[in-house]
PDB file of N, CA and C in Angstrom:
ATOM      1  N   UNK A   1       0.815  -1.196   0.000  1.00  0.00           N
ATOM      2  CA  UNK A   1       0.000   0.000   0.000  1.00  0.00           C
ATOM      3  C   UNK A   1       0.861   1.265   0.000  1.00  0.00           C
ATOM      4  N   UNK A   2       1.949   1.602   0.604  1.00  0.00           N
ATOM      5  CA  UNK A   2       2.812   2.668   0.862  1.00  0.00           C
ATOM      6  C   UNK A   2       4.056   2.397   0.294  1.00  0.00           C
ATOM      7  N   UNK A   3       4.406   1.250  -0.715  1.00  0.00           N
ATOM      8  CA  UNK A   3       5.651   1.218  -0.953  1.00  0.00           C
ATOM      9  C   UNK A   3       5.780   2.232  -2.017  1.00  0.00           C
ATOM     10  N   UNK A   4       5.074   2.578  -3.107  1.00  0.00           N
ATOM     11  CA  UNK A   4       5.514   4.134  -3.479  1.00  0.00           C
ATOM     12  C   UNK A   4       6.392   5.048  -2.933  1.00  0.00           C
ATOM     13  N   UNK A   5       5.932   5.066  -1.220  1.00  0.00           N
ATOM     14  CA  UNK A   5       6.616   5.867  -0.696  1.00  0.00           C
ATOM     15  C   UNK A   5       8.242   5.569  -0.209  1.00  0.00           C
ATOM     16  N   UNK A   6       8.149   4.322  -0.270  1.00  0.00           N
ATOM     17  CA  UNK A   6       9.339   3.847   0.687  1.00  0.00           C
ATOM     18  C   UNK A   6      10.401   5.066   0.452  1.00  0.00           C
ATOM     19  N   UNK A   7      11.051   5.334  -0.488  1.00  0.00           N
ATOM     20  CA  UNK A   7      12.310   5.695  -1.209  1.00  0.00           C
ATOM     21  C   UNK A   7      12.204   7.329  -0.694  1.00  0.00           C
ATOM     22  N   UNK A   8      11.078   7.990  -0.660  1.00  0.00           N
ATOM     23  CA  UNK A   8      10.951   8.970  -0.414  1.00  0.00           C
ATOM     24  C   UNK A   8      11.311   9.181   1.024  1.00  0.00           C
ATOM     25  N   UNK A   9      10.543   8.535   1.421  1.00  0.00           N
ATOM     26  CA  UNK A   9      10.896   8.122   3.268  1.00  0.00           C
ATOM     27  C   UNK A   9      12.281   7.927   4.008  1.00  0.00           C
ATOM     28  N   UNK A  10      12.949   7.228   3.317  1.00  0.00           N
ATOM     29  CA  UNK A  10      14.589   7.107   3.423  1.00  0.00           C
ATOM     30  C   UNK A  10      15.342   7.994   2.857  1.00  0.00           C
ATOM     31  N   UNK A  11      15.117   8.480   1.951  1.00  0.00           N
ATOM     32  CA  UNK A  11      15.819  10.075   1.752  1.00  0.00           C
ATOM     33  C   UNK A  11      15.172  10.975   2.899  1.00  0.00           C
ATOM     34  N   UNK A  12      14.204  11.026   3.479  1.00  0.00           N
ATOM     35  CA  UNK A  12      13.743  12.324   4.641  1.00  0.00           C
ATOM     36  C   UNK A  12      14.538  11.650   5.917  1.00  0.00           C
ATOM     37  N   UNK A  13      14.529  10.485   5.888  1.00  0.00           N
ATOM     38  CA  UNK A  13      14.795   9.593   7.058  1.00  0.00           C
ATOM     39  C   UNK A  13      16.327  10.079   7.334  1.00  0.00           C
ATOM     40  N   UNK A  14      16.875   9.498   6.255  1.00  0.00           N
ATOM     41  CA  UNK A  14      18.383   9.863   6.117  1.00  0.00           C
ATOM     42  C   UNK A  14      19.484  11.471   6.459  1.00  0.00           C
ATOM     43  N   UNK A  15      18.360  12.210   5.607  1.00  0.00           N
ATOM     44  CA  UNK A  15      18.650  13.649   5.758  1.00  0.00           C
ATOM     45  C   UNK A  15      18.171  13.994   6.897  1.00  0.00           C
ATOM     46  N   UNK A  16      17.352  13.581   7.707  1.00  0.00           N
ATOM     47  CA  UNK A  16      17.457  14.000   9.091  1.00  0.00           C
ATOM     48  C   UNK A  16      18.691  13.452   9.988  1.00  0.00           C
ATOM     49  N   UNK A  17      18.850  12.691   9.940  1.00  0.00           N
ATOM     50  CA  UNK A  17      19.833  11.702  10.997  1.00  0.00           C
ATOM     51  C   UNK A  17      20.946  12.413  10.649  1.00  0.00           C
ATOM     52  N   UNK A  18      21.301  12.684   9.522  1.00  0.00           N
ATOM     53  CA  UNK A  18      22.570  13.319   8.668  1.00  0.00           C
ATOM     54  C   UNK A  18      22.706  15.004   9.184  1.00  0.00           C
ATOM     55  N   UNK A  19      21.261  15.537   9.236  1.00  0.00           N
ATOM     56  CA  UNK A  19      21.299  17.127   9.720  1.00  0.00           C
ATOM     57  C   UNK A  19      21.353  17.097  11.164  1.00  0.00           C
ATOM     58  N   UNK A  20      20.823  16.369  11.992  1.00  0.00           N
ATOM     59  CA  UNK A  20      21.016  16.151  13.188  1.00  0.00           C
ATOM     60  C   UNK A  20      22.795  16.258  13.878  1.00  0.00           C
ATOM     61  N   UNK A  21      23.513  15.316  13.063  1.00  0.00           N
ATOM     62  CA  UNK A  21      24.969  15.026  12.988  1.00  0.00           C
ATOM     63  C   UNK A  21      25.260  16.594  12.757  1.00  0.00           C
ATOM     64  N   UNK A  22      25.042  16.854  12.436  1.00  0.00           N
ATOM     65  CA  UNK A  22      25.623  17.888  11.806  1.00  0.00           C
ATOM     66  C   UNK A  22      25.290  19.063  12.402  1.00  0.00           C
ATOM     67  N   UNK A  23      23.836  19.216  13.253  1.00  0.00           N
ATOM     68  CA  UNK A  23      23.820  20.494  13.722  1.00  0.00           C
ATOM     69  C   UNK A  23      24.255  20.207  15.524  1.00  0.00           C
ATOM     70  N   UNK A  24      24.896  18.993  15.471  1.00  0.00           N
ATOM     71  CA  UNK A  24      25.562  18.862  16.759  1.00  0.00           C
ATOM     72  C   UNK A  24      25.954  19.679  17.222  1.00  0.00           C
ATOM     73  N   UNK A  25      25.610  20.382  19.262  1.00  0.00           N
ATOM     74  CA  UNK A  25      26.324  21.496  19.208  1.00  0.00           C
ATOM     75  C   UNK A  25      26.066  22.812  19.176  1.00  0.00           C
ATOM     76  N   UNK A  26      25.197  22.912  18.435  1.00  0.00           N
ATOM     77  CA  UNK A  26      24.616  23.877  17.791  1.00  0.00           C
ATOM     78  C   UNK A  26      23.398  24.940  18.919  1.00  0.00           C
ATOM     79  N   UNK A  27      23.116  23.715  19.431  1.00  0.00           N
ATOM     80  CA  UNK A  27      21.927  23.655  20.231  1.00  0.00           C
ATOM     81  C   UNK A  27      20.516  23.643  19.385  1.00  0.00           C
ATOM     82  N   UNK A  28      20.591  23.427  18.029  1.00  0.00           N
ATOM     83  CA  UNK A  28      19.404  23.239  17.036  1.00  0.00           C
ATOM     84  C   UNK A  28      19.499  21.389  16.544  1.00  0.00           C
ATOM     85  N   UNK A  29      18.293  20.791  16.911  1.00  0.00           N
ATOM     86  CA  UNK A  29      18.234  19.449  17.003  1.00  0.00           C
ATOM     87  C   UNK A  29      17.039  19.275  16.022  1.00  0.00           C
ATOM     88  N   UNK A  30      17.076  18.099  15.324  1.00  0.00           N
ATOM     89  CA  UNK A  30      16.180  17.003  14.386  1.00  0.00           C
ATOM     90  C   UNK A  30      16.174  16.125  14.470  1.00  0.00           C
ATOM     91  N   UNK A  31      14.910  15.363  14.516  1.00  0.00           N
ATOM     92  CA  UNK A  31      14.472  14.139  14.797  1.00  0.00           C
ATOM     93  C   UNK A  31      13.368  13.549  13.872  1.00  0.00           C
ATOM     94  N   UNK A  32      13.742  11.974  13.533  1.00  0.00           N
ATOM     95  CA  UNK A  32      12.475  11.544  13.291  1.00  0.00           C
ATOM     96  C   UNK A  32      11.522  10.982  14.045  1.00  0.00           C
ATOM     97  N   UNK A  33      10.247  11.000  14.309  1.00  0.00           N
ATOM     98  CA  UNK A  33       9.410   9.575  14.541  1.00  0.00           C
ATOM     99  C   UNK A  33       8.863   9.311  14.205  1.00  0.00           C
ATOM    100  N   UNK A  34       8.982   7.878  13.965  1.00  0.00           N
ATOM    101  CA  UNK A  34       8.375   7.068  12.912  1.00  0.00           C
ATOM    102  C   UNK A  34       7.155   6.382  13.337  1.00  0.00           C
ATOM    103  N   UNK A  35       5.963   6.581  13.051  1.00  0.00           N
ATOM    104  CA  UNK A  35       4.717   5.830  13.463  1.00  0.00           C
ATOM    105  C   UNK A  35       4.264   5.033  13.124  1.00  0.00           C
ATOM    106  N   UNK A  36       4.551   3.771  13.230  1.00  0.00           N
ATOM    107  CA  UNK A  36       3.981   2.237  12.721  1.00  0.00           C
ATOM    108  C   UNK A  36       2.802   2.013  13.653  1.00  0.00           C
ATOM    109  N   UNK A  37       1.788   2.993  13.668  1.00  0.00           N
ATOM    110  CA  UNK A  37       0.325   2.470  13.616  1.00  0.00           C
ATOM    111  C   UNK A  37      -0.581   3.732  13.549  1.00  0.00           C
ATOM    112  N   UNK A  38      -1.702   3.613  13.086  1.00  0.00           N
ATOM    113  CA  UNK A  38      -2.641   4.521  12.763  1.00  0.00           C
ATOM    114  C   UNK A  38      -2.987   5.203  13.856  1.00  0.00           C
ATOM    115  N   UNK A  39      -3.217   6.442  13.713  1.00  0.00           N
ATOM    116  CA  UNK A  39      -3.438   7.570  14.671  1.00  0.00           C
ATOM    117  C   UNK A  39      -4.707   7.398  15.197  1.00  0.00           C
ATOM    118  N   UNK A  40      -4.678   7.334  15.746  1.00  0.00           N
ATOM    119  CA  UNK A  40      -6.509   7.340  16.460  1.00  0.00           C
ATOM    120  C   UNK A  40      -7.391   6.367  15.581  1.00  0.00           C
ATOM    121  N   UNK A  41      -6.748   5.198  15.003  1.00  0.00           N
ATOM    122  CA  UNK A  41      -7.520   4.023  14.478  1.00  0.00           C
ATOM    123  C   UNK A  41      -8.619   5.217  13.296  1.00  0.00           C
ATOM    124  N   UNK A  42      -9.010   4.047  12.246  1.00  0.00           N
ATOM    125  CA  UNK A  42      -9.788   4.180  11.621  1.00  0.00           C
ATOM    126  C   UNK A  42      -8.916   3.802  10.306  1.00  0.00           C
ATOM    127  N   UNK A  43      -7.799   2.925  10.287  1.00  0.00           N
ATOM    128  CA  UNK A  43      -6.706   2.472   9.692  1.00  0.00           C
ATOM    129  C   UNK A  43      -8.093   0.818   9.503  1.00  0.00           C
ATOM    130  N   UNK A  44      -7.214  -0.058   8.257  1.00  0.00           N
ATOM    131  CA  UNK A  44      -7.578  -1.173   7.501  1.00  0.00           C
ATOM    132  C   UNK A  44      -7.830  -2.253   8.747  1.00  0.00           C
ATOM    133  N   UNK A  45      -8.826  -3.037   8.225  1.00  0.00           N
ATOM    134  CA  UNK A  45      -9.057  -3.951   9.619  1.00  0.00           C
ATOM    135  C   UNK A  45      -7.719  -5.096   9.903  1.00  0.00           C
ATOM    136  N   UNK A  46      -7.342  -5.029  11.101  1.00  0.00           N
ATOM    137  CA  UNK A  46      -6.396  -5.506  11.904  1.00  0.00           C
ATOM    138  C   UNK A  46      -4.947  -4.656  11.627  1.00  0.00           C
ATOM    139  N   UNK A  47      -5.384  -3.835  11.180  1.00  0.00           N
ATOM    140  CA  UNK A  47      -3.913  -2.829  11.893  1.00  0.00           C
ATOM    141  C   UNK A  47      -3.844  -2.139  12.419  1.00  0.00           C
ATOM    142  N   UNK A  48      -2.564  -2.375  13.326  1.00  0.00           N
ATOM    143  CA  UNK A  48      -2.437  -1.367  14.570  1.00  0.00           C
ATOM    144  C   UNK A  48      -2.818   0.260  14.781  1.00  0.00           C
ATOM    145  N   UNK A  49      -3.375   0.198  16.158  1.00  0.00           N
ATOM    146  CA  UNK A  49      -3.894   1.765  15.958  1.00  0.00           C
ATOM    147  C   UNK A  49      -3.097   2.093  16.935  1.00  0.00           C
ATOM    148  N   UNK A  50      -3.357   3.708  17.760  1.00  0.00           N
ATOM    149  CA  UNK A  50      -2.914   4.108  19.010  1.00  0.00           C
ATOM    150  C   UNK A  50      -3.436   5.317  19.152  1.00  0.00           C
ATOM    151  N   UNK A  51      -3.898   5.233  20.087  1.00  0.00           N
ATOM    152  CA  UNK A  51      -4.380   6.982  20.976  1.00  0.00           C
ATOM    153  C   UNK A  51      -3.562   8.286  20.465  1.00  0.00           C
ATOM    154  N   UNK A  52      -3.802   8.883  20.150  1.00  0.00           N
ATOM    155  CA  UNK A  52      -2.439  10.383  20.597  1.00  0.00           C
ATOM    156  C   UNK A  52      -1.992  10.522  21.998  1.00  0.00           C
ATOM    157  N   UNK A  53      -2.841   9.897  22.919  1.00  0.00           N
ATOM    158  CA  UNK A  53      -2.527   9.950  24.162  1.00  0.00           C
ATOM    159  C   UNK A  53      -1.346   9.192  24.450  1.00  0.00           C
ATOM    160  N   UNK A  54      -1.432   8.080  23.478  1.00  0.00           N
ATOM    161  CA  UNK A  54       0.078   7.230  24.087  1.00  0.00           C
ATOM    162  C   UNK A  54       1.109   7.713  23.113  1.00  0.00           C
ATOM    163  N   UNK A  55       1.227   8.381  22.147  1.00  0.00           N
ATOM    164  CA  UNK A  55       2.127   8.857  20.857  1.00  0.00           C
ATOM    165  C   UNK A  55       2.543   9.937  22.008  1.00  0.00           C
ATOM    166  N   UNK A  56       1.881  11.077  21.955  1.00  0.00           N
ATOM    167  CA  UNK A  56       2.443  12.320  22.838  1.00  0.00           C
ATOM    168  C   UNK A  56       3.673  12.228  23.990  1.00  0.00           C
ATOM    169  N   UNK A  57       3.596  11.500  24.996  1.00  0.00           N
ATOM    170  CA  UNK A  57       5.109  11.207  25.525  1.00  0.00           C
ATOM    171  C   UNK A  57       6.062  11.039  25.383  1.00  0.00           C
ATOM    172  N   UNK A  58       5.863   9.859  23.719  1.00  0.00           N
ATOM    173  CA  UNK A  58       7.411   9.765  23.284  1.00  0.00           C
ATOM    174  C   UNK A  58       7.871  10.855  22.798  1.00  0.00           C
ATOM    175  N   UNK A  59       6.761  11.472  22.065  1.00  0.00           N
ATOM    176  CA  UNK A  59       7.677  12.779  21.491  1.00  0.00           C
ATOM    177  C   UNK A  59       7.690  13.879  22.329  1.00  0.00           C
ATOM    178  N   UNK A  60       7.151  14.043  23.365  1.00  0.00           N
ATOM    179  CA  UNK A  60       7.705  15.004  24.617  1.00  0.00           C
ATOM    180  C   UNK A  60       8.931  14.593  24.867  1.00  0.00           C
ATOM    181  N   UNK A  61       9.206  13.271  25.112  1.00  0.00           N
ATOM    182  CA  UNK A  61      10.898  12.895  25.416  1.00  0.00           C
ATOM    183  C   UNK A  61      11.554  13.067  24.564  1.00  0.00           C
ATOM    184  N   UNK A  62      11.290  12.965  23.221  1.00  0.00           N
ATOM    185  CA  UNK A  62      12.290  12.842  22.114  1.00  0.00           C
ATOM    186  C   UNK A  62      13.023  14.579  22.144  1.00  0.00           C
ATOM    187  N   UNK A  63      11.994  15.524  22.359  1.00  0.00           N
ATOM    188  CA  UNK A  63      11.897  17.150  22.425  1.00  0.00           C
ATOM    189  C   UNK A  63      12.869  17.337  23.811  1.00  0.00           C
ATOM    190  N   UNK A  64      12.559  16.500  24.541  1.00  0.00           N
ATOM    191  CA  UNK A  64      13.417  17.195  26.223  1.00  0.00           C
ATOM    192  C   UNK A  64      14.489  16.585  26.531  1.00  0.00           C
ATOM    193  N   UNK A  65      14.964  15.304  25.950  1.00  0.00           N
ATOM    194  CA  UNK A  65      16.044  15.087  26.219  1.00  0.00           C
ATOM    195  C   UNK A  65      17.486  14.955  24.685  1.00  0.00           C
ATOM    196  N   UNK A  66      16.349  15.012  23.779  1.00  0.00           N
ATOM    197  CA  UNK A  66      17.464  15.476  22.490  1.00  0.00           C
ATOM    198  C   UNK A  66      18.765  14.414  22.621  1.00  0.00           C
ATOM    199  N   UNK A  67      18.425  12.867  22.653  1.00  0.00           N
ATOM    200  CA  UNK A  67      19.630  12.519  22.499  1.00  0.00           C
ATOM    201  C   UNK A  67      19.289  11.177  21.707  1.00  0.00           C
ATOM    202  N   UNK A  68      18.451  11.348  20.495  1.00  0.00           N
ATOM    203  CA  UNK A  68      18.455  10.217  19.644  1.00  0.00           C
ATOM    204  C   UNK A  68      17.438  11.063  18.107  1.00  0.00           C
ATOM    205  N   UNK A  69      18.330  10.724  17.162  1.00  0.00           N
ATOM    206  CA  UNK A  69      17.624  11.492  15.688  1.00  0.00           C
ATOM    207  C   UNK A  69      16.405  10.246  14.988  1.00  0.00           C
ATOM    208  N   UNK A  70      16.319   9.181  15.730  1.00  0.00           N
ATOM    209  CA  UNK A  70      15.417   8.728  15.495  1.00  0.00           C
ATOM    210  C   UNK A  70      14.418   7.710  16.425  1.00  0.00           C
ATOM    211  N   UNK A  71      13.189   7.891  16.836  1.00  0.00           N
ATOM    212  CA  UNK A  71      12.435   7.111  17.397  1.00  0.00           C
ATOM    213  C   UNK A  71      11.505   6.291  16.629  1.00  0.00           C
ATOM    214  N   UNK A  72      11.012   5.023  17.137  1.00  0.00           N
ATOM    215  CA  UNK A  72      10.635   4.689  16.152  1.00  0.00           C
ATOM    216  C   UNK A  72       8.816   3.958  17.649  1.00  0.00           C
ATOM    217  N   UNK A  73       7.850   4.200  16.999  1.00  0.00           N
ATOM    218  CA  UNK A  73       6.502   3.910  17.697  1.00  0.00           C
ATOM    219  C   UNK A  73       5.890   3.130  17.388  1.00  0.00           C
ATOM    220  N   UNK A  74       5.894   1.721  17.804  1.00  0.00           N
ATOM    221  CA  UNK A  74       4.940   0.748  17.885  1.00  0.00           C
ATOM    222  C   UNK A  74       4.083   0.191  18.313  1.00  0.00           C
ATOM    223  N   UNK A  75       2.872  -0.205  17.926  1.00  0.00           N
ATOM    224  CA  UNK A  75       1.827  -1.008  18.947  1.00  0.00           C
ATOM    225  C   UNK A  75       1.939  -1.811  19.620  1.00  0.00           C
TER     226      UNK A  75
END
């Protein structure tokens, strides 16, 4: 269903992790996170959903402690 996208995804994926490296230091930080399940459901039957309620923490941490360019969120 999304492999169209794949290629696109790994070039954004990449160039973040890469600008991150790079604005080391800086005190200006980038991150990805990656969401392997549907936002508040309403996604294809039997795939993973999740609240925003449980998404929101990780990326409060990802924001306050700034020490990983990529997270990745699973069900």
């Amino acid at each position: 269903m999304f492999g169209n996208a794949d290629a696109a995804w790994e070039a954004l994926r990449n160039w973040v992790i890469n600008l991150n490296r790079e604005l080391a230091g800086s005190g200006v930080y980038a991150a990805c996170v990656v969401l392997n399940v549907w936002v508040g459901g309403g996604g294809p039957d039997g795939a993973p959903a999740a609240a925003p309620e449980r998404i929101a923490p990780l990326c409060w941490e990802v924001c306050e402690y700034r020490d990983r360019a990529e997270v990745v969120f699973g069900a």
